[in-house]
PDB file of N, CA and C in Angstrom:
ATOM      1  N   UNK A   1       8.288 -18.054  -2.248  1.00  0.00           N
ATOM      2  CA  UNK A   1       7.164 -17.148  -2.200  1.00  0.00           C
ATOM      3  C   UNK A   1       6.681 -16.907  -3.630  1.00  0.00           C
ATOM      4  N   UNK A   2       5.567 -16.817  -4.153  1.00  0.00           N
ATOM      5  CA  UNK A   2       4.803 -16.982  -4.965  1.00  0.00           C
ATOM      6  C   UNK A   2       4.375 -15.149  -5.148  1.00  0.00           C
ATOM      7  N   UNK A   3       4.201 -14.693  -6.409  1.00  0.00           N
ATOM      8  CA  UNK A   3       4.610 -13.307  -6.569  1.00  0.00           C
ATOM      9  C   UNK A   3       3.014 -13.006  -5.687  1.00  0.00           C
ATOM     10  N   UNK A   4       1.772 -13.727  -6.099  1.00  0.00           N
ATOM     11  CA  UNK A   4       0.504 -13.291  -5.284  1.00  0.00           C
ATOM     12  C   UNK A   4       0.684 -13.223  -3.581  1.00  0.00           C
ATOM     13  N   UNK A   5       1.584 -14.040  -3.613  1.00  0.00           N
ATOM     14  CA  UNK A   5       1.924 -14.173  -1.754  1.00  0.00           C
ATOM     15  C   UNK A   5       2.516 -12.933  -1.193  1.00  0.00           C
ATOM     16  N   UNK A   6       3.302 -12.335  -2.343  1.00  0.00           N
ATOM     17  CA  UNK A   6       4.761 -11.108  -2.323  1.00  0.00           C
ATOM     18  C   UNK A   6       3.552  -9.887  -2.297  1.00  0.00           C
ATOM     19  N   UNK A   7       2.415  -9.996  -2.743  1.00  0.00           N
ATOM     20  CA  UNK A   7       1.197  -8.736  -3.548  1.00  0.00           C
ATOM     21  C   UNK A   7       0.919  -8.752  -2.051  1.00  0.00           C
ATOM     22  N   UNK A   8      -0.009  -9.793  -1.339  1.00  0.00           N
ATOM     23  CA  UNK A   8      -0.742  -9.977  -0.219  1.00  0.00           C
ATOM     24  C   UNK A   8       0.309  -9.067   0.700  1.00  0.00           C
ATOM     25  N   UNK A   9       1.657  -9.300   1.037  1.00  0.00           N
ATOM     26  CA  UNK A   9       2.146  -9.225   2.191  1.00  0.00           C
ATOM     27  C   UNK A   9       2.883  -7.570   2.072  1.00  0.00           C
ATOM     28  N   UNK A  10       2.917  -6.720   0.926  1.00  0.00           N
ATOM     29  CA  UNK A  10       2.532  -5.597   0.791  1.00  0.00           C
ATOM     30  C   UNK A  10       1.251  -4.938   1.002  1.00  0.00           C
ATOM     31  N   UNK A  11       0.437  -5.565   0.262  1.00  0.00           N
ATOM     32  CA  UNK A  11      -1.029  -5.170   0.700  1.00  0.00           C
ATOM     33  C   UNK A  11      -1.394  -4.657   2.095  1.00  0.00           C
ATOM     34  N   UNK A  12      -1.261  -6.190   3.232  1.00  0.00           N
ATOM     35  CA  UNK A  12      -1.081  -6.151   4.235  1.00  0.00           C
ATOM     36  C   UNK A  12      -0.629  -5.019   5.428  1.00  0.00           C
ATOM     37  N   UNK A  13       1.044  -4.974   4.518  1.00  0.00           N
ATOM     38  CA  UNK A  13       1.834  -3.897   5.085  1.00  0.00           C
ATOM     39  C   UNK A  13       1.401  -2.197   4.991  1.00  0.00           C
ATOM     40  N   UNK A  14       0.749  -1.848   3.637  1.00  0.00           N
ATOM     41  CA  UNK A  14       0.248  -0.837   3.554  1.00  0.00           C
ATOM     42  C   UNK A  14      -0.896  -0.722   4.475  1.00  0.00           C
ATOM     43  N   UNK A  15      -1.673  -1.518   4.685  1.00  0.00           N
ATOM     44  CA  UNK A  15      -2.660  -1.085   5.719  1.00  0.00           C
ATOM     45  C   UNK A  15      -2.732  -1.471   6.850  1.00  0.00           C
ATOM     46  N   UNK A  16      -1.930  -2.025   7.627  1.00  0.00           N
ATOM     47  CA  UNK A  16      -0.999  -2.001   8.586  1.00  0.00           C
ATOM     48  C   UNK A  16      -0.330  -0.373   9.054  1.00  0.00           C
ATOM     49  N   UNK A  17       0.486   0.149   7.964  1.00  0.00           N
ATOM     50  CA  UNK A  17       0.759   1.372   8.347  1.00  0.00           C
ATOM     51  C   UNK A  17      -0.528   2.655   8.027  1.00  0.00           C
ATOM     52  N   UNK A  18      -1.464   2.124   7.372  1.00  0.00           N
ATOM     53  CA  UNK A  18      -2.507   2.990   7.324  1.00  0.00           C
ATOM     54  C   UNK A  18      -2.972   3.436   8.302  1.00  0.00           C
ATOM     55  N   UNK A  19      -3.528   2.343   8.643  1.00  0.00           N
ATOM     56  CA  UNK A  19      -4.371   2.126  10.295  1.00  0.00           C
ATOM     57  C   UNK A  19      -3.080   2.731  11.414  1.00  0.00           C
ATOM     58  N   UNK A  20      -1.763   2.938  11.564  1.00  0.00           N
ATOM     59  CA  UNK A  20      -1.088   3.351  12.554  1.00  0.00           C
ATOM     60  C   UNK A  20      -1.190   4.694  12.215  1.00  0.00           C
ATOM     61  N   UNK A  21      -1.610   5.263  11.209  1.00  0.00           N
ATOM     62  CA  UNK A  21      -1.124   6.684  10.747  1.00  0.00           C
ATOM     63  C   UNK A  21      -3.184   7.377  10.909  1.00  0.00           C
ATOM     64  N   UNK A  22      -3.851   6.359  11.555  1.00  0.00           N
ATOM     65  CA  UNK A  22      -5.125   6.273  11.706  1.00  0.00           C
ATOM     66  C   UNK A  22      -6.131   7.199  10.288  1.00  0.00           C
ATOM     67  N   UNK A  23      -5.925   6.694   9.168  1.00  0.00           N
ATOM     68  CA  UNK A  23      -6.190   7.139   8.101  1.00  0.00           C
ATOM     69  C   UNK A  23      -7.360   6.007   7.184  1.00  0.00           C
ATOM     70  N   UNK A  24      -8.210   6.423   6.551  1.00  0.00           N
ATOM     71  CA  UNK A  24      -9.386   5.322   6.314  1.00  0.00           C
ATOM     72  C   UNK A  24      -8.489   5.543   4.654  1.00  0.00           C
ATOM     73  N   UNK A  25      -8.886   4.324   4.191  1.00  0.00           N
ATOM     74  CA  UNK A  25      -8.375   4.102   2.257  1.00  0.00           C
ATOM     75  C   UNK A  25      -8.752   5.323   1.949  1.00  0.00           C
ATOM     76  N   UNK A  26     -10.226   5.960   1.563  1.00  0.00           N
ATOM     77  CA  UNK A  26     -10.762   6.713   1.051  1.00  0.00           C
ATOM     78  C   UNK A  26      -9.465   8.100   1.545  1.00  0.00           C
ATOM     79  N   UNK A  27      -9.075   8.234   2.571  1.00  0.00           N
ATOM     80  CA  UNK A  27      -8.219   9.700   2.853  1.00  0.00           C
ATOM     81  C   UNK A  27      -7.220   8.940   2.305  1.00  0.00           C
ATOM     82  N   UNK A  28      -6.445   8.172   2.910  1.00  0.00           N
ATOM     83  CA  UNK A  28      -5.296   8.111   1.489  1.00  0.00           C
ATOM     84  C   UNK A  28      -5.299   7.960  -0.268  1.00  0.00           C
ATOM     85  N   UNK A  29      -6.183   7.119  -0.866  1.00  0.00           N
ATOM     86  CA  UNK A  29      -6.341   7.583  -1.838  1.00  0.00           C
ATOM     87  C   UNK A  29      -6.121   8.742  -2.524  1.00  0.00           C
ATOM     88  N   UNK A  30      -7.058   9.643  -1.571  1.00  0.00           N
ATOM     89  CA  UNK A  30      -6.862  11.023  -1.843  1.00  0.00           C
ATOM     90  C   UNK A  30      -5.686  11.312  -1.765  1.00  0.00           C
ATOM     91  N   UNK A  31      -4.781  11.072  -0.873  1.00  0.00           N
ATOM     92  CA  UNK A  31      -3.737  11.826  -0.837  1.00  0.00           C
ATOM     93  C   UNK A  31      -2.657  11.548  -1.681  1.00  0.00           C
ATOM     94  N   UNK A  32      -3.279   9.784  -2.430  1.00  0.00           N
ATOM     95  CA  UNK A  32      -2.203   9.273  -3.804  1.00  0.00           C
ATOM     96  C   UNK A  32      -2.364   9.825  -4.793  1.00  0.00           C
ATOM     97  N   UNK A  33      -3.572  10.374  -4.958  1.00  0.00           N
ATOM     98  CA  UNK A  33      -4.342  10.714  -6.247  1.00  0.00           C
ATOM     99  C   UNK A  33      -4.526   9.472  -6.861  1.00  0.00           C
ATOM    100  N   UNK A  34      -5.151   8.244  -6.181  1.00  0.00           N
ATOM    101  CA  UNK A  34      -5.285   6.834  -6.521  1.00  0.00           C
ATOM    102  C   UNK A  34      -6.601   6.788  -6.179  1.00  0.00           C
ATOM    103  N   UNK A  35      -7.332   6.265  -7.221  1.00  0.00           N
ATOM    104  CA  UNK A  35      -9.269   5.871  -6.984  1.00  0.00           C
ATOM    105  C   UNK A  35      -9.285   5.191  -5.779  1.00  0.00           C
ATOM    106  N   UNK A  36     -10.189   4.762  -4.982  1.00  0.00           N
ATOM    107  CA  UNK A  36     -10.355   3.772  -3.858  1.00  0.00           C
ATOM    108  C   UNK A  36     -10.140   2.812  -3.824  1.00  0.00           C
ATOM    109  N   UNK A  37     -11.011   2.193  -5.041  1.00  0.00           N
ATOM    110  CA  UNK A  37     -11.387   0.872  -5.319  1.00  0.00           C
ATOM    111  C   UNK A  37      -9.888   0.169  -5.412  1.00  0.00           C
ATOM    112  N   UNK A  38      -8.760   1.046  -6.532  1.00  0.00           N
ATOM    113  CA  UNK A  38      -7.513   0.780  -6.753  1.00  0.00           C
ATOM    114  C   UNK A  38      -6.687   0.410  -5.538  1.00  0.00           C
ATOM    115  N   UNK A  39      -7.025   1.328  -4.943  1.00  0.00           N
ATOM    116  CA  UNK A  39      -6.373   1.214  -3.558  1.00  0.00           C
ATOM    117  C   UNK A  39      -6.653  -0.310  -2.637  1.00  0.00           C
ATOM    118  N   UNK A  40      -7.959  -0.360  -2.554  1.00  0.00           N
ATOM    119  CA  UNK A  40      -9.021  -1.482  -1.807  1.00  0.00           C
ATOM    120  C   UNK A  40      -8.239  -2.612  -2.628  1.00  0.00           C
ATOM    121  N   UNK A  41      -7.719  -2.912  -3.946  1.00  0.00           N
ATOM    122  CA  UNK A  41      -7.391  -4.144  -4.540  1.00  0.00           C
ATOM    123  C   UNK A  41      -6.127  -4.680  -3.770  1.00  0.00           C
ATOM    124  N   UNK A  42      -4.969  -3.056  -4.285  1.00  0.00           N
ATOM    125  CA  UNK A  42      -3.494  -3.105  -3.398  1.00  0.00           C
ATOM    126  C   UNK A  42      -3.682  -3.564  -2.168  1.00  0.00           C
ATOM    127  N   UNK A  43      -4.170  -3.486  -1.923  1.00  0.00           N
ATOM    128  CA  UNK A  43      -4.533  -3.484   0.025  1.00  0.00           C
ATOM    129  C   UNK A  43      -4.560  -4.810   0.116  1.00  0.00           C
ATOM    130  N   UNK A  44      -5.608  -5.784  -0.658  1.00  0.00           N
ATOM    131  CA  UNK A  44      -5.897  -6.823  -0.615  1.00  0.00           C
ATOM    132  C   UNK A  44      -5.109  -7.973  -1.241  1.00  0.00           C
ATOM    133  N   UNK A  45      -4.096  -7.068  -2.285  1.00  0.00           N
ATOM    134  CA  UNK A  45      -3.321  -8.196  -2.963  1.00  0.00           C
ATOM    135  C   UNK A  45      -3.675  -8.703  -3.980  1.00  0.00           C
ATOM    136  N   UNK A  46      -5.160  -7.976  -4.656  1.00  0.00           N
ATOM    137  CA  UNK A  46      -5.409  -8.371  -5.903  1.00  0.00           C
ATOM    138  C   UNK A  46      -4.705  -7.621  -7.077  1.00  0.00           C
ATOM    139  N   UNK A  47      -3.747  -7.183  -6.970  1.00  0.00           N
ATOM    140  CA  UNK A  47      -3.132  -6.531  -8.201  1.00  0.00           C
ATOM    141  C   UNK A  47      -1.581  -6.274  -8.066  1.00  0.00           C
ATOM    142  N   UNK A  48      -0.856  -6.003  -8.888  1.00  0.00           N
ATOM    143  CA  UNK A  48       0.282  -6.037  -8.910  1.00  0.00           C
ATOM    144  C   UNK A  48       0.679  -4.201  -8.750  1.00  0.00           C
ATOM    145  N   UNK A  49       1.406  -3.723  -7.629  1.00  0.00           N
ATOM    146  CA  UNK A  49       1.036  -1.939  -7.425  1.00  0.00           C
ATOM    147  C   UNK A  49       2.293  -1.799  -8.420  1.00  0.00           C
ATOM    148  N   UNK A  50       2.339  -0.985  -9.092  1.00  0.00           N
ATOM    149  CA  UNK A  50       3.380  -0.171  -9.588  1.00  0.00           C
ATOM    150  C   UNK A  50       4.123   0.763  -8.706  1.00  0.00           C
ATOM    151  N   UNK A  51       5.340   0.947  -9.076  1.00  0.00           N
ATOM    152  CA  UNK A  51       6.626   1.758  -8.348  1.00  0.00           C
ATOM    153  C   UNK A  51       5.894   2.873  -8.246  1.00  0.00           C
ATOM    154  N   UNK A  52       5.294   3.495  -9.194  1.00  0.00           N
ATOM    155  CA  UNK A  52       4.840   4.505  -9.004  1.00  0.00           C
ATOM    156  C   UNK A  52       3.957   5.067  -7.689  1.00  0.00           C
ATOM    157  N   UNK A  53       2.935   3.712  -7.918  1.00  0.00           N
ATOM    158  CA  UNK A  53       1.748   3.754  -6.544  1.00  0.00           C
ATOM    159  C   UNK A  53       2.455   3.436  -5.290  1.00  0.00           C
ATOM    160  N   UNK A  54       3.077   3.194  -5.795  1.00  0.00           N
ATOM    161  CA  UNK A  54       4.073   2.376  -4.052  1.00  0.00           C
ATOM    162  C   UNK A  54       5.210   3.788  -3.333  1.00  0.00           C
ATOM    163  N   UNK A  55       5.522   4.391  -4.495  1.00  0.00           N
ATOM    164  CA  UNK A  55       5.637   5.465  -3.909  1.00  0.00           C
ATOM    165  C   UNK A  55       5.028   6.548  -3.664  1.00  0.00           C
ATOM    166  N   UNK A  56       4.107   7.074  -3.844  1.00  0.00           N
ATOM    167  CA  UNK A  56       3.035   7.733  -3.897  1.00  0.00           C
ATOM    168  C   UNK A  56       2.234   7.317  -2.165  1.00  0.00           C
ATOM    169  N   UNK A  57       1.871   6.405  -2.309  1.00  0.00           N
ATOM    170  CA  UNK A  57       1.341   5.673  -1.202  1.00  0.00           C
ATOM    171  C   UNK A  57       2.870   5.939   0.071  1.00  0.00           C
ATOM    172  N   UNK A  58       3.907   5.773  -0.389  1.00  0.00           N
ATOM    173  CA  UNK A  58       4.677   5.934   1.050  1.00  0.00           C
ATOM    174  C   UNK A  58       5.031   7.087   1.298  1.00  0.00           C
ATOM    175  N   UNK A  59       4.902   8.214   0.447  1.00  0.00           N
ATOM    176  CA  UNK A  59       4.988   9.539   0.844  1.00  0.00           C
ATOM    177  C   UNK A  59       3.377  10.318   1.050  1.00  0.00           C
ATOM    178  N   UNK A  60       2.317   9.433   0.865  1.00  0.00           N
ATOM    179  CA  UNK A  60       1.466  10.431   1.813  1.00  0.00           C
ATOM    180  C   UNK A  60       1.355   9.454   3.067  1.00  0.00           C
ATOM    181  N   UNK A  61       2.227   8.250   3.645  1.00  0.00           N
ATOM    182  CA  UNK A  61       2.244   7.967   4.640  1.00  0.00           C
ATOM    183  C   UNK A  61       3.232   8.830   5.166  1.00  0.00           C
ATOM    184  N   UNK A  62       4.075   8.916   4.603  1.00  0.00           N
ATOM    185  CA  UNK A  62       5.142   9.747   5.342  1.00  0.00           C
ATOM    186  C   UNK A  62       6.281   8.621   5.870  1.00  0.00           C
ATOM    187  N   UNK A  63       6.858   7.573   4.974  1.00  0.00           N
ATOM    188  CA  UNK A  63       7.779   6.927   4.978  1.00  0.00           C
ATOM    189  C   UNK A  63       9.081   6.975   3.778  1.00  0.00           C
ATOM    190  N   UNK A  64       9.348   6.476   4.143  1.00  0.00           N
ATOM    191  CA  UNK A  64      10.681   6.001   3.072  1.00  0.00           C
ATOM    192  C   UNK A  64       9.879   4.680   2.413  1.00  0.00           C
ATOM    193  N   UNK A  65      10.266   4.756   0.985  1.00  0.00           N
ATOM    194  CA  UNK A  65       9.664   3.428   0.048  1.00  0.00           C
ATOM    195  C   UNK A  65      10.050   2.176   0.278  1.00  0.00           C
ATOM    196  N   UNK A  66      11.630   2.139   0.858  1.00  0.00           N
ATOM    197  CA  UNK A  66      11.821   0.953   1.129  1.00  0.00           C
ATOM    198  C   UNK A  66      11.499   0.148   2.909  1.00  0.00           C
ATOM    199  N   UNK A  67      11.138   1.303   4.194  1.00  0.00           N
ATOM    200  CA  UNK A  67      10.203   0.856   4.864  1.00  0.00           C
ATOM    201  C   UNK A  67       9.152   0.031   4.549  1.00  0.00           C
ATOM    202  N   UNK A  68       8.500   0.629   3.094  1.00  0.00           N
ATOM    203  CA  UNK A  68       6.576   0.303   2.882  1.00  0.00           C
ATOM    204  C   UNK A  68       6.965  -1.042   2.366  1.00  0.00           C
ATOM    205  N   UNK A  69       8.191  -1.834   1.786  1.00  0.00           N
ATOM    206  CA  UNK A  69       8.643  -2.794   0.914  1.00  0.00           C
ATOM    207  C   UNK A  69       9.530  -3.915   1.975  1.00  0.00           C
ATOM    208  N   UNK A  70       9.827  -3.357   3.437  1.00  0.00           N
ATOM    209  CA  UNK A  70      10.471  -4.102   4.373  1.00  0.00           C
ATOM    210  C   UNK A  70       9.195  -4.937   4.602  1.00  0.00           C
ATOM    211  N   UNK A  71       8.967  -5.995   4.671  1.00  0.00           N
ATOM    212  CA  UNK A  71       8.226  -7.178   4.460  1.00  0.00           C
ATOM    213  C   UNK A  71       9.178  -8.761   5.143  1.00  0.00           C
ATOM    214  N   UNK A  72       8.662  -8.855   5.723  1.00  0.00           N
ATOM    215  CA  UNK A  72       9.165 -10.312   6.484  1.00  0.00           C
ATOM    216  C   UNK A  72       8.231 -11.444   5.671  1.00  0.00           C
ATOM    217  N   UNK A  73       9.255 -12.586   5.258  1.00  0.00           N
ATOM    218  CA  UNK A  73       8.591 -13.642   3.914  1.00  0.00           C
ATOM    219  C   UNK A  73       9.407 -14.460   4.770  1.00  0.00           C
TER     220      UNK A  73
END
């Protein structure tokens, strides 16, 4: 797996659990204190998220960090 492949299939996973927690980017953002656009990249796999955002992002989902990081490769 190729680290852009590893970005995508987080990406993925975050909005995967977005959409179950029926939440649009723009309300989570908010709730990361993360811009949109930032968010819209993670989502997509254009950027590499930091620990930071990755946790941030799984506690206004309301998970455990290593759920948001359980990823099938």
């Amino acid at each position: 797996m190729t680290e852009t492949q590893l970005y995508i299939l987080i990406g993925e996973r975050i909005k995967k659990l977005r959409h179950e927690k029926g939440m649009t980017q723009q309300t989570l953002a908010y709730e990361c204190d993360i811009e949109k656009p930032n968010l819209s990249r993670i989502e997509k796999g254009k950027t590499n998220p930091t620990i930071k955002s990755l946790w941030k992002i799984s506690c206004a989902l309301n998970i455990k960090l290593k759920d948001l990081l359980d990823i099938e490769y």
